[in-house]
PDB file of N, CA and C in Angstrom:
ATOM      1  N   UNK A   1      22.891  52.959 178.873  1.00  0.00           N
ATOM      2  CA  UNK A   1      23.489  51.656 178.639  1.00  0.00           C
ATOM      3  C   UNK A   1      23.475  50.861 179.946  1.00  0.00           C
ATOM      4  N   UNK A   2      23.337  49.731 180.118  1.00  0.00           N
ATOM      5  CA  UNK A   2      23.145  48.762 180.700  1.00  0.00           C
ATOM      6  C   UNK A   2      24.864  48.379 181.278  1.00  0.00           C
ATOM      7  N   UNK A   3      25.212  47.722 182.468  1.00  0.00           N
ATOM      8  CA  UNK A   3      26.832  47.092 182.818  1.00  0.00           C
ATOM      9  C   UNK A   3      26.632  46.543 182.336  1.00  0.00           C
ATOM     10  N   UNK A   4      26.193  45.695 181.829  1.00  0.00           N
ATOM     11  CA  UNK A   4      27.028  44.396 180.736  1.00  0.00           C
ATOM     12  C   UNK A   4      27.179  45.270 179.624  1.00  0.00           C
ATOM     13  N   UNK A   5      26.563  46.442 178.707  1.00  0.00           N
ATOM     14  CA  UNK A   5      26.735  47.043 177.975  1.00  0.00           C
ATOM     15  C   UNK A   5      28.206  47.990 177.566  1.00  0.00           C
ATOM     16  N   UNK A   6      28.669  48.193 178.886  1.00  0.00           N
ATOM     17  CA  UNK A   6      29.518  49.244 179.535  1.00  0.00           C
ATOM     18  C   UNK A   6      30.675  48.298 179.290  1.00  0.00           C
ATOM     19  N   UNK A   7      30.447  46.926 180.295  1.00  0.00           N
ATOM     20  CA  UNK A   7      31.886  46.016 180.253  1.00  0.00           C
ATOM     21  C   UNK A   7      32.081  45.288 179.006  1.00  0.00           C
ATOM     22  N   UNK A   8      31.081  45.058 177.641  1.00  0.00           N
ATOM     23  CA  UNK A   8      31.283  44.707 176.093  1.00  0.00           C
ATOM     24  C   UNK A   8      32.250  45.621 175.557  1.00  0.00           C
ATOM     25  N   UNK A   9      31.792  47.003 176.047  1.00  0.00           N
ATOM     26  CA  UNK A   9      32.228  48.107 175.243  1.00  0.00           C
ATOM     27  C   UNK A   9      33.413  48.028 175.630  1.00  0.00           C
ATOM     28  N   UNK A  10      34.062  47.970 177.001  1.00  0.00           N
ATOM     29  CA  UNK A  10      35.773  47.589 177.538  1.00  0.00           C
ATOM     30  C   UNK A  10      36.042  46.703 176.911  1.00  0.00           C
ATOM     31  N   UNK A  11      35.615  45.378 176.501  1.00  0.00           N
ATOM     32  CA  UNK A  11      36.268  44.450 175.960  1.00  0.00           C
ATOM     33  C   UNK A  11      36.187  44.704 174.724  1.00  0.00           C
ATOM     34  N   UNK A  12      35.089  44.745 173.914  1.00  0.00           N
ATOM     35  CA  UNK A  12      35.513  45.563 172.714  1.00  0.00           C
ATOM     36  C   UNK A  12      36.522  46.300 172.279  1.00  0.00           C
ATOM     37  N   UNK A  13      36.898  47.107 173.230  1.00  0.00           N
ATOM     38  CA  UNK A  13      37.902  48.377 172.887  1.00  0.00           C
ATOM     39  C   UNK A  13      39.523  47.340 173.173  1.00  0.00           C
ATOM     40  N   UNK A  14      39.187  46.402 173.983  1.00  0.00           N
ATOM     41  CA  UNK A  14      40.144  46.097 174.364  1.00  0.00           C
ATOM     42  C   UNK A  14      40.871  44.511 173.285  1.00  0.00           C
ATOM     43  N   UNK A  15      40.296  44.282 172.895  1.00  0.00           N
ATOM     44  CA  UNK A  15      40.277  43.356 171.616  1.00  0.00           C
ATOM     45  C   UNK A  15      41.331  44.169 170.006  1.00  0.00           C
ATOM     46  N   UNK A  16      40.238  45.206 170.211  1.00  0.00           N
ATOM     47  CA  UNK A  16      40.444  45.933 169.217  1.00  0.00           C
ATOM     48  C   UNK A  16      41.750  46.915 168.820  1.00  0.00           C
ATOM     49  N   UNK A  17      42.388  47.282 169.933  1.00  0.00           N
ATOM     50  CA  UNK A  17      43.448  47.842 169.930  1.00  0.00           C
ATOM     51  C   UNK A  17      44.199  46.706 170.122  1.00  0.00           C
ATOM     52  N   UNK A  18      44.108  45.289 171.155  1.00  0.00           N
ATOM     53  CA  UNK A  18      45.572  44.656 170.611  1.00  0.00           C
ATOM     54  C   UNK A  18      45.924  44.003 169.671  1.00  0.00           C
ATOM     55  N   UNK A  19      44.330  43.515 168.803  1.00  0.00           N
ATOM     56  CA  UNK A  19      44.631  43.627 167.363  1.00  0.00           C
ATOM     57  C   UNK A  19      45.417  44.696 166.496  1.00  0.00           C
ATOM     58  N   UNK A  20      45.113  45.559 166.458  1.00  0.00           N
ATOM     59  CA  UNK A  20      45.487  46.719 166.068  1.00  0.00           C
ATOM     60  C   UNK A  20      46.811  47.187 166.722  1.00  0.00           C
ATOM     61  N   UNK A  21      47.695  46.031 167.197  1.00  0.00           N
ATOM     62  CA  UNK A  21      48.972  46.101 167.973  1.00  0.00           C
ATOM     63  C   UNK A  21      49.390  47.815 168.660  1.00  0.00           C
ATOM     64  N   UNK A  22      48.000  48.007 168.821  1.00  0.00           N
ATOM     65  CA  UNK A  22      48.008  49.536 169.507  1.00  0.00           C
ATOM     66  C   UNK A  22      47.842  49.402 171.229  1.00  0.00           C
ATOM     67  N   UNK A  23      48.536  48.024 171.679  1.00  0.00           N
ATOM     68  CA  UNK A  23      48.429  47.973 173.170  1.00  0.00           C
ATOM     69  C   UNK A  23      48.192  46.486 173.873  1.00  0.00           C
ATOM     70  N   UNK A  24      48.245  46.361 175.041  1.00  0.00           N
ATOM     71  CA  UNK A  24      47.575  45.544 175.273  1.00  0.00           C
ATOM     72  C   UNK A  24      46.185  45.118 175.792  1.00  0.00           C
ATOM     73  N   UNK A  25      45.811  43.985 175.980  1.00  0.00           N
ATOM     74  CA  UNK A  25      44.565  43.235 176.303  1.00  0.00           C
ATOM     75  C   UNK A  25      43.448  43.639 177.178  1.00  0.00           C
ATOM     76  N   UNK A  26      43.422  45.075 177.544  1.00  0.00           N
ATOM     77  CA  UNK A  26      42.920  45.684 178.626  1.00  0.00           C
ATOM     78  C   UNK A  26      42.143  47.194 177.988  1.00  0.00           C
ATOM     79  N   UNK A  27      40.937  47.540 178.047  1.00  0.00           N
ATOM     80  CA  UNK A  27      40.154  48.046 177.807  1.00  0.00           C
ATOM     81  C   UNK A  27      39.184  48.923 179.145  1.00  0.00           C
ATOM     82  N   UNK A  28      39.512  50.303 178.717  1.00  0.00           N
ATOM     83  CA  UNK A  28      38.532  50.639 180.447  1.00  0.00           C
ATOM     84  C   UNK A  28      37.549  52.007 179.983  1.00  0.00           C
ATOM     85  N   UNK A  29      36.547  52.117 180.776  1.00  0.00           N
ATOM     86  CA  UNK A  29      35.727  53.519 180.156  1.00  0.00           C
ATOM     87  C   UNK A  29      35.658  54.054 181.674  1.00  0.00           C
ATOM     88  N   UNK A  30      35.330  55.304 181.787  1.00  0.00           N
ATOM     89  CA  UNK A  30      34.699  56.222 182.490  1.00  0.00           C
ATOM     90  C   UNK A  30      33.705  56.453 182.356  1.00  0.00           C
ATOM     91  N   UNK A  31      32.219  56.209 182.867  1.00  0.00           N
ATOM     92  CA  UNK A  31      31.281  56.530 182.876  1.00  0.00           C
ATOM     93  C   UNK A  31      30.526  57.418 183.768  1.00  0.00           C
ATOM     94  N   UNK A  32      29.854  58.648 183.914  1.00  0.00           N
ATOM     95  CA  UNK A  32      29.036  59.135 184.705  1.00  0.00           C
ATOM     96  C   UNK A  32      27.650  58.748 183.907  1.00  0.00           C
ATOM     97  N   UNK A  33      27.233  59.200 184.702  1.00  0.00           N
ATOM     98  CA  UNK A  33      24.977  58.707 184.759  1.00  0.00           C
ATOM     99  C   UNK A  33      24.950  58.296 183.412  1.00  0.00           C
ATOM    100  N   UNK A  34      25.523  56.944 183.449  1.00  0.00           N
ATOM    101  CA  UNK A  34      24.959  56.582 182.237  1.00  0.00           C
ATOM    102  C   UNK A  34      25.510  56.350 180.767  1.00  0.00           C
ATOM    103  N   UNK A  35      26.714  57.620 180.538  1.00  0.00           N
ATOM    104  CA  UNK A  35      27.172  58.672 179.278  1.00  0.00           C
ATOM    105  C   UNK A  35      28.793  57.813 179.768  1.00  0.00           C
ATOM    106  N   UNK A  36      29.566  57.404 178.929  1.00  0.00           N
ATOM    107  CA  UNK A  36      30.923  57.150 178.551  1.00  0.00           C
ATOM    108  C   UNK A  36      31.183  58.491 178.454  1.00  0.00           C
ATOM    109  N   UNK A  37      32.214  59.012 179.704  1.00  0.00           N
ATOM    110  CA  UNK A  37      32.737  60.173 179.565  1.00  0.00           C
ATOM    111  C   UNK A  37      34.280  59.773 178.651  1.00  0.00           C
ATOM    112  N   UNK A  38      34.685  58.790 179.283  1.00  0.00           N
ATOM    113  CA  UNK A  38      36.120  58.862 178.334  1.00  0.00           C
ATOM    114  C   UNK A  38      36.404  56.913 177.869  1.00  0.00           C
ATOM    115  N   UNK A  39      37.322  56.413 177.744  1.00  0.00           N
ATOM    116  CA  UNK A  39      37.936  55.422 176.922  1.00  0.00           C
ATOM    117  C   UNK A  39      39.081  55.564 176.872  1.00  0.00           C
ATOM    118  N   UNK A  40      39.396  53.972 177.451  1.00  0.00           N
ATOM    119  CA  UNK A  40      41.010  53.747 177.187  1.00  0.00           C
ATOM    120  C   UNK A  40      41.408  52.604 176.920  1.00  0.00           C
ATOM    121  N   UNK A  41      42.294  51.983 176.630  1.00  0.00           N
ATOM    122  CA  UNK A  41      43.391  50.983 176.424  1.00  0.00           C
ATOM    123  C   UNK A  41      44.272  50.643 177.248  1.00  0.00           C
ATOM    124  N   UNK A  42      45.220  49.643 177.318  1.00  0.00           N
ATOM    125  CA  UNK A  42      46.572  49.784 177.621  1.00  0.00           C
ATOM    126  C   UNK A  42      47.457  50.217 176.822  1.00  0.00           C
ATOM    127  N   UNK A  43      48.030  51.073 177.072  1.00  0.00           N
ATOM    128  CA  UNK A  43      49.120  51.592 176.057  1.00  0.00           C
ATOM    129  C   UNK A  43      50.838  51.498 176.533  1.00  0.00           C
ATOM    130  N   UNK A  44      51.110  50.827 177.672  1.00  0.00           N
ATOM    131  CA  UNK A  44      52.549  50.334 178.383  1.00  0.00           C
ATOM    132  C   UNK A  44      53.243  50.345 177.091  1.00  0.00           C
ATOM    133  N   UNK A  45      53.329  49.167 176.809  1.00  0.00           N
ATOM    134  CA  UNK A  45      54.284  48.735 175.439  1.00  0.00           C
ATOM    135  C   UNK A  45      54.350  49.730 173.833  1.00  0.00           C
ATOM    136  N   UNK A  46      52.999  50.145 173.797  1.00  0.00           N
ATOM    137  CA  UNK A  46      53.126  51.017 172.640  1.00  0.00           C
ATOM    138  C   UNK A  46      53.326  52.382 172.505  1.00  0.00           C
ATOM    139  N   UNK A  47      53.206  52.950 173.894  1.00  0.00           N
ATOM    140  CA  UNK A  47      53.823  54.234 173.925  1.00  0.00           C
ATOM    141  C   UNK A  47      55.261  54.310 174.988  1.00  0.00           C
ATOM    142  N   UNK A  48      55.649  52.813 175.251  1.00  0.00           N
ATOM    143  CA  UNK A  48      56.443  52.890 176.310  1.00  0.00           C
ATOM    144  C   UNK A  48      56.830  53.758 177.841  1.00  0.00           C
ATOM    145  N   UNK A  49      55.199  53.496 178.082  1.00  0.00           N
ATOM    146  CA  UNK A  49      55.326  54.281 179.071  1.00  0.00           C
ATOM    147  C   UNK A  49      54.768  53.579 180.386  1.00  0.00           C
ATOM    148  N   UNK A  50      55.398  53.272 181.007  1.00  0.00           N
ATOM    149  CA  UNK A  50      54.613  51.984 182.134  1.00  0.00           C
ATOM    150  C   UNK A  50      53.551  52.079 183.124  1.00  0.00           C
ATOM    151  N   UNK A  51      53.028  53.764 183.385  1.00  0.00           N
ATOM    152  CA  UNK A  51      51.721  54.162 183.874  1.00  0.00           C
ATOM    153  C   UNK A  51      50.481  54.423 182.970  1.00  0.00           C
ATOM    154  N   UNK A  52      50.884  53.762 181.528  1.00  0.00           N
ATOM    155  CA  UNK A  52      49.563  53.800 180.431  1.00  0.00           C
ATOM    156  C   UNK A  52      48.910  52.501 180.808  1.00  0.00           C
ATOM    157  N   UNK A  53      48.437  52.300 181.617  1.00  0.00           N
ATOM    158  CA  UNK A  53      47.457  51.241 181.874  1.00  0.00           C
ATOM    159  C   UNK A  53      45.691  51.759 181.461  1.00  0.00           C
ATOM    160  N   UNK A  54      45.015  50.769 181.255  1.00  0.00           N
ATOM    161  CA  UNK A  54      44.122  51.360 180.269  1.00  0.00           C
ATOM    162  C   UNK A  54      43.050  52.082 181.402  1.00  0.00           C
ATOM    163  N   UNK A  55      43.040  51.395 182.377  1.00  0.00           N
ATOM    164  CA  UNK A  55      42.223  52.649 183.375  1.00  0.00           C
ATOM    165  C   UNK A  55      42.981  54.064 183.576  1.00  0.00           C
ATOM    166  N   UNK A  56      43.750  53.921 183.630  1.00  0.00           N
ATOM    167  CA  UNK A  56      44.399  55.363 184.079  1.00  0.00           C
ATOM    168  C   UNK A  56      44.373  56.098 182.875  1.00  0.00           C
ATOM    169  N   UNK A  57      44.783  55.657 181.536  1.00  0.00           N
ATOM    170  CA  UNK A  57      44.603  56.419 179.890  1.00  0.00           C
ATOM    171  C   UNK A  57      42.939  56.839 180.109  1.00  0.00           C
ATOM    172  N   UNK A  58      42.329  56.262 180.816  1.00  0.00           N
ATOM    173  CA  UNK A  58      40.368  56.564 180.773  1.00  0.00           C
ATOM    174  C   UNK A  58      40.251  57.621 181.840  1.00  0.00           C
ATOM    175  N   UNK A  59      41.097  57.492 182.469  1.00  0.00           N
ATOM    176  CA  UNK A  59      40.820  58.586 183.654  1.00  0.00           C
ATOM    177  C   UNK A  59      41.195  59.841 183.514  1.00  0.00           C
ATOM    178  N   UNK A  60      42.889  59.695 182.384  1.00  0.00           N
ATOM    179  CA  UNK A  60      43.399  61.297 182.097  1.00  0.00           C
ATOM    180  C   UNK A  60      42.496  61.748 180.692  1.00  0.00           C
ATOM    181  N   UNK A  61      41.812  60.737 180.013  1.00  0.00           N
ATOM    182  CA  UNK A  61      41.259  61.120 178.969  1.00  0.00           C
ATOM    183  C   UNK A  61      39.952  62.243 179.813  1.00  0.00           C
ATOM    184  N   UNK A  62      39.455  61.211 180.581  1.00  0.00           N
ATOM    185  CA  UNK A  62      37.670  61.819 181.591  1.00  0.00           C
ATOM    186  C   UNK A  62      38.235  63.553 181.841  1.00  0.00           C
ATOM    187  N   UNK A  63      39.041  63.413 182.653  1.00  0.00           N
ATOM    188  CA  UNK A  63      39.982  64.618 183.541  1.00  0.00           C
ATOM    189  C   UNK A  63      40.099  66.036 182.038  1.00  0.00           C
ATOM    190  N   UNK A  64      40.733  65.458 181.012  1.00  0.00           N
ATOM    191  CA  UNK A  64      41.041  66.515 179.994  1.00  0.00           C
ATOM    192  C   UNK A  64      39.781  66.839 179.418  1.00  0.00           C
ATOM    193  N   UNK A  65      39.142  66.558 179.066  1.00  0.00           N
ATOM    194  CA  UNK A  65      37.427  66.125 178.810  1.00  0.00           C
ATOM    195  C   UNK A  65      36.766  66.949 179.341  1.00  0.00           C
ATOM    196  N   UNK A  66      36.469  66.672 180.803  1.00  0.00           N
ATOM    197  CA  UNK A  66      35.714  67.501 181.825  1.00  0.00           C
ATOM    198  C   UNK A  66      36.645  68.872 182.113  1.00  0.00           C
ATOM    199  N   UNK A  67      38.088  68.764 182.041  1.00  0.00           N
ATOM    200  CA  UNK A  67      38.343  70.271 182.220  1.00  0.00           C
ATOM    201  C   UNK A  67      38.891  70.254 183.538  1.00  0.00           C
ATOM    202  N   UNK A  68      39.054  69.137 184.838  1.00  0.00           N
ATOM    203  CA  UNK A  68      39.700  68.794 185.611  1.00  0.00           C
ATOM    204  C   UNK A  68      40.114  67.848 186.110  1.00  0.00           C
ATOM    205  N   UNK A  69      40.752  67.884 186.747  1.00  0.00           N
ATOM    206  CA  UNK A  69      41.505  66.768 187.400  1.00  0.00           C
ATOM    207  C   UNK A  69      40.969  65.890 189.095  1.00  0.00           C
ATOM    208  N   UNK A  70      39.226  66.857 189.384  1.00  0.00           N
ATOM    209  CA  UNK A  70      39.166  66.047 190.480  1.00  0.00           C
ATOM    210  C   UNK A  70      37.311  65.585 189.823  1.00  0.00           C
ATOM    211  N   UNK A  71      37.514  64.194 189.988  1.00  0.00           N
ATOM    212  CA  UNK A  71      36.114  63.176 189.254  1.00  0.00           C
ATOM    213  C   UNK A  71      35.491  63.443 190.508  1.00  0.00           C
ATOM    214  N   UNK A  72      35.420  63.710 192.057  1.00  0.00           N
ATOM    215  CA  UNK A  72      34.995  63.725 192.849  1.00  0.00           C
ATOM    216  C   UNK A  72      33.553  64.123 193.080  1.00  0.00           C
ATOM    217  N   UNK A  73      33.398  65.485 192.288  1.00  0.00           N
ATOM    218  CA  UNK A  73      32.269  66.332 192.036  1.00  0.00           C
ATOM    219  C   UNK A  73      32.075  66.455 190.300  1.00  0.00           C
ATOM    220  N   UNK A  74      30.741  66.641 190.572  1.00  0.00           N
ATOM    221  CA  UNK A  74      30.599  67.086 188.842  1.00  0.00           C
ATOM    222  C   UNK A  74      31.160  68.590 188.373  1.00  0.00           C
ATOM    223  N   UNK A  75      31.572  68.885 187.575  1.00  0.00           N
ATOM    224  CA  UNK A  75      31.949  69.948 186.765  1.00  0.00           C
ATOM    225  C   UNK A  75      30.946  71.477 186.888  1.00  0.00           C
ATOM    226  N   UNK A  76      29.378  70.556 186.970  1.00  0.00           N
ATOM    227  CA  UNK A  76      28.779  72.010 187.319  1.00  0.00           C
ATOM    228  C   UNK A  76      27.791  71.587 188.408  1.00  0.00           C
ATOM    229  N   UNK A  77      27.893  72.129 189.605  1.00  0.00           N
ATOM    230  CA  UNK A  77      26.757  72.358 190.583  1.00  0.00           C
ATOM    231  C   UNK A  77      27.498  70.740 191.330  1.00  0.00           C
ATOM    232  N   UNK A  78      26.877  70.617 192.608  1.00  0.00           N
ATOM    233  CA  UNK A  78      27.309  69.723 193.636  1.00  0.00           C
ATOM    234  C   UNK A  78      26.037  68.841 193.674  1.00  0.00           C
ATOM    235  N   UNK A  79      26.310  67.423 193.839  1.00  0.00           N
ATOM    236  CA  UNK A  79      25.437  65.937 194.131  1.00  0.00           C
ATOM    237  C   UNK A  79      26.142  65.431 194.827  1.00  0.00           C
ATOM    238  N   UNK A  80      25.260  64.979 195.937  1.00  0.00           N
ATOM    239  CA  UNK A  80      26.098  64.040 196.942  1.00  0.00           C
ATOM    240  C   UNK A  80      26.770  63.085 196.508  1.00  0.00           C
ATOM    241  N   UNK A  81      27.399  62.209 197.025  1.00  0.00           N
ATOM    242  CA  UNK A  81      28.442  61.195 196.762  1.00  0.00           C
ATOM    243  C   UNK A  81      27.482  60.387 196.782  1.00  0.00           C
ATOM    244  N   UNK A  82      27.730  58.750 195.608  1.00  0.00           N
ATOM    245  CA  UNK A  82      27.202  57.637 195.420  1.00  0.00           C
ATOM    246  C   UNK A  82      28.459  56.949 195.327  1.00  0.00           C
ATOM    247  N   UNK A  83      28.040  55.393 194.997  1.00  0.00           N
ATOM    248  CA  UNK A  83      28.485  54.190 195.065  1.00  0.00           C
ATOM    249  C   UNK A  83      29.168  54.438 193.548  1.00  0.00           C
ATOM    250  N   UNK A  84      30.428  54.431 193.205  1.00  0.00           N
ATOM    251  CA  UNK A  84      31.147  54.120 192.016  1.00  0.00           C
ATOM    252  C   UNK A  84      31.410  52.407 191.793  1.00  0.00           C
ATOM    253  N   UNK A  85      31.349  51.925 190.402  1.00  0.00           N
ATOM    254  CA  UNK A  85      32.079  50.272 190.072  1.00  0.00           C
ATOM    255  C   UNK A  85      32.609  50.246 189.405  1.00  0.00           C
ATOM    256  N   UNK A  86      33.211  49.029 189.652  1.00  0.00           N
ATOM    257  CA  UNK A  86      34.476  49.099 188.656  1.00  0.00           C
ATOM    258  C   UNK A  86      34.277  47.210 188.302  1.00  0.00           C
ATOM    259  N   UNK A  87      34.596  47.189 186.962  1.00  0.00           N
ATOM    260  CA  UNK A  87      34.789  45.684 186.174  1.00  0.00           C
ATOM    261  C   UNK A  87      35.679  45.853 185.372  1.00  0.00           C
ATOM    262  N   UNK A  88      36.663  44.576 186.248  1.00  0.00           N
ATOM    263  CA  UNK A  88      38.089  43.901 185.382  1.00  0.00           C
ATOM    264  C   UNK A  88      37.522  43.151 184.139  1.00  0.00           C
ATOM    265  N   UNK A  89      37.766  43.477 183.487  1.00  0.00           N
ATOM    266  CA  UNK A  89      37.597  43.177 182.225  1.00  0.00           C
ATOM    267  C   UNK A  89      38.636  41.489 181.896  1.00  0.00           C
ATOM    268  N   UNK A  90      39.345  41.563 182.346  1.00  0.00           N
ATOM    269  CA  UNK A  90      40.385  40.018 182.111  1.00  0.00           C
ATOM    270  C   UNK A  90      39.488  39.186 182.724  1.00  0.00           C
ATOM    271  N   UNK A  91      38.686  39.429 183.809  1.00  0.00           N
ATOM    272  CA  UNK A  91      38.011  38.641 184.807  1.00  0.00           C
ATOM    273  C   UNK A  91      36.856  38.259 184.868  1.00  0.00           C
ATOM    274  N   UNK A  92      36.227  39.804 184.503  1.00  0.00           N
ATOM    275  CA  UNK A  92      34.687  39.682 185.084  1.00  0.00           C
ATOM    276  C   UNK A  92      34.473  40.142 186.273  1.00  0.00           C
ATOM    277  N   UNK A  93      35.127  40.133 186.577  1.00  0.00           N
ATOM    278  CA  UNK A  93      34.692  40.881 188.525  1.00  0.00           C
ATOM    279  C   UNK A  93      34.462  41.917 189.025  1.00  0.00           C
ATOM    280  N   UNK A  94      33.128  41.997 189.248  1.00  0.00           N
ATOM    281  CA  UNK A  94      32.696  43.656 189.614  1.00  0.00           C
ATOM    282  C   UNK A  94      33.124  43.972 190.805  1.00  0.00           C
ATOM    283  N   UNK A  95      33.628  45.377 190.955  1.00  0.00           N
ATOM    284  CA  UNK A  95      33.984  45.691 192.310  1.00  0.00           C
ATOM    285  C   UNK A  95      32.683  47.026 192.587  1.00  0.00           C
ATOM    286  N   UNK A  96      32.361  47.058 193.764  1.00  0.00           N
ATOM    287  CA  UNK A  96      31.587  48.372 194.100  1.00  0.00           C
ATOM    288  C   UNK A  96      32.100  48.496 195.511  1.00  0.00           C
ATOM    289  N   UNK A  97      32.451  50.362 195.188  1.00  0.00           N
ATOM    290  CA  UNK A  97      32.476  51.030 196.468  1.00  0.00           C
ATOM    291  C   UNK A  97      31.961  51.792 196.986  1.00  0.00           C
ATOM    292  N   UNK A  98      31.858  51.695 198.765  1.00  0.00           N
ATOM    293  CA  UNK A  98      30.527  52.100 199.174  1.00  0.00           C
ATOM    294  C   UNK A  98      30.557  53.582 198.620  1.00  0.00           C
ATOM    295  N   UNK A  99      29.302  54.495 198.927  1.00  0.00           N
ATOM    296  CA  UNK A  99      28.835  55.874 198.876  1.00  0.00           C
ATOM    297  C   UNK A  99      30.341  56.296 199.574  1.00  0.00           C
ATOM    298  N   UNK A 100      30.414  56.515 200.706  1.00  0.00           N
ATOM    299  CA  UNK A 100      31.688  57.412 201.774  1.00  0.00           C
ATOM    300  C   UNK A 100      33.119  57.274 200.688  1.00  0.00           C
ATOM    301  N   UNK A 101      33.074  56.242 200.296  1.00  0.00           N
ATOM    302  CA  UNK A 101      34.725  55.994 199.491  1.00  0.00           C
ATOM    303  C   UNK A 101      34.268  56.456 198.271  1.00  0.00           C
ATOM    304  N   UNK A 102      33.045  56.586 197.823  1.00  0.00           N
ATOM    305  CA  UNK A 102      33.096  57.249 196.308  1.00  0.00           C
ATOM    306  C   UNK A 102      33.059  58.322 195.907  1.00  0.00           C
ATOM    307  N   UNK A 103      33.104  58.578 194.291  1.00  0.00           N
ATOM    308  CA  UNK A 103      33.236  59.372 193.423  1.00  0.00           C
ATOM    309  C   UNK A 103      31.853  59.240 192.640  1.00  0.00           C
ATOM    310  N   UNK A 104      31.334  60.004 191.716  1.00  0.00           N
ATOM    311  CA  UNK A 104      30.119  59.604 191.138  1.00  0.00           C
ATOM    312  C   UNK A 104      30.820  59.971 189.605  1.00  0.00           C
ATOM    313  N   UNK A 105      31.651  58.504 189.615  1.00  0.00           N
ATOM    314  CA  UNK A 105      31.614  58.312 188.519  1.00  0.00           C
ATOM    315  C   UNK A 105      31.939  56.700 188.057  1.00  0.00           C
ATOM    316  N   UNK A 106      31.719  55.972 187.190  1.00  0.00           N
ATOM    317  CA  UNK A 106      31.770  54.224 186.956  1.00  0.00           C
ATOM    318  C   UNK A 106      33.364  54.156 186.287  1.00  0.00           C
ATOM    319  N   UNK A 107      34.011  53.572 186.610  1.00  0.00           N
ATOM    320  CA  UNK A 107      35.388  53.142 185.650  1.00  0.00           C
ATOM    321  C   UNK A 107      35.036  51.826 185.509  1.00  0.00           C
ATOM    322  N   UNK A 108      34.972  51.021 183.932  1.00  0.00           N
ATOM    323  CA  UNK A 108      34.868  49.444 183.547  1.00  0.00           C
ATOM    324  C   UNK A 108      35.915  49.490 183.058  1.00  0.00           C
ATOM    325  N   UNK A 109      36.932  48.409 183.282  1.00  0.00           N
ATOM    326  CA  UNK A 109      38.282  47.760 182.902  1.00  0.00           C
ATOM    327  C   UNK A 109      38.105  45.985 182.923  1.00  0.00           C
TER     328      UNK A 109
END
């Protein structure tokens, strides 16, 4: 999939659940090479919980998924570190961080 593909699919998701008064206006995925590892929402208001922000629901979803808790390395065998991005979805604004600060994995919000 293509980033604009990646950040539809956040807004998509993110449309769709606050229709579905299952959250608010905010939509985020986890992606490695390519593959949507996980998907989230905001869920603050509907599960009343004020750290359900929809990146972080994408990140504990990725984490339970993969089987841990550090995105740092892949799950099997070691690849150097690359450039991770990230797109606010309310905005549009891509963020990228360099190789040294990353993770090799994409979060779109």
């Amino acid at each position: 999939m293509s980033e604009q593909a990646f950040m539809q699919r956040a807004l998509a998701i993110a449309l769709e659940k606050m229709r579905a008064n299952d959250g608010g206006p905010f939509g985020a995925l986890v992606v490695r090479d390519g593959e949507i590892i996980a998907e989230g929402w905001n869920q603050v208001t509907s599960t009343n919980d004020p750290t359900a922000h929809a990146e972080v629901v994408a990140i504990r979803r990725a984490c339970e998924k993969l089987g841990t808790f550090n995105l740092s390395v892949p799950t099997r065998g070691r690849r150097p570190p690359r450039s991770a991005s990230m797109t606010n979805s309310s905005t549009g604004k891509f963020h990228s961080i360099p190789p040294a600060e990353a993770f090799p994995v994409s979060l779109w919000w």
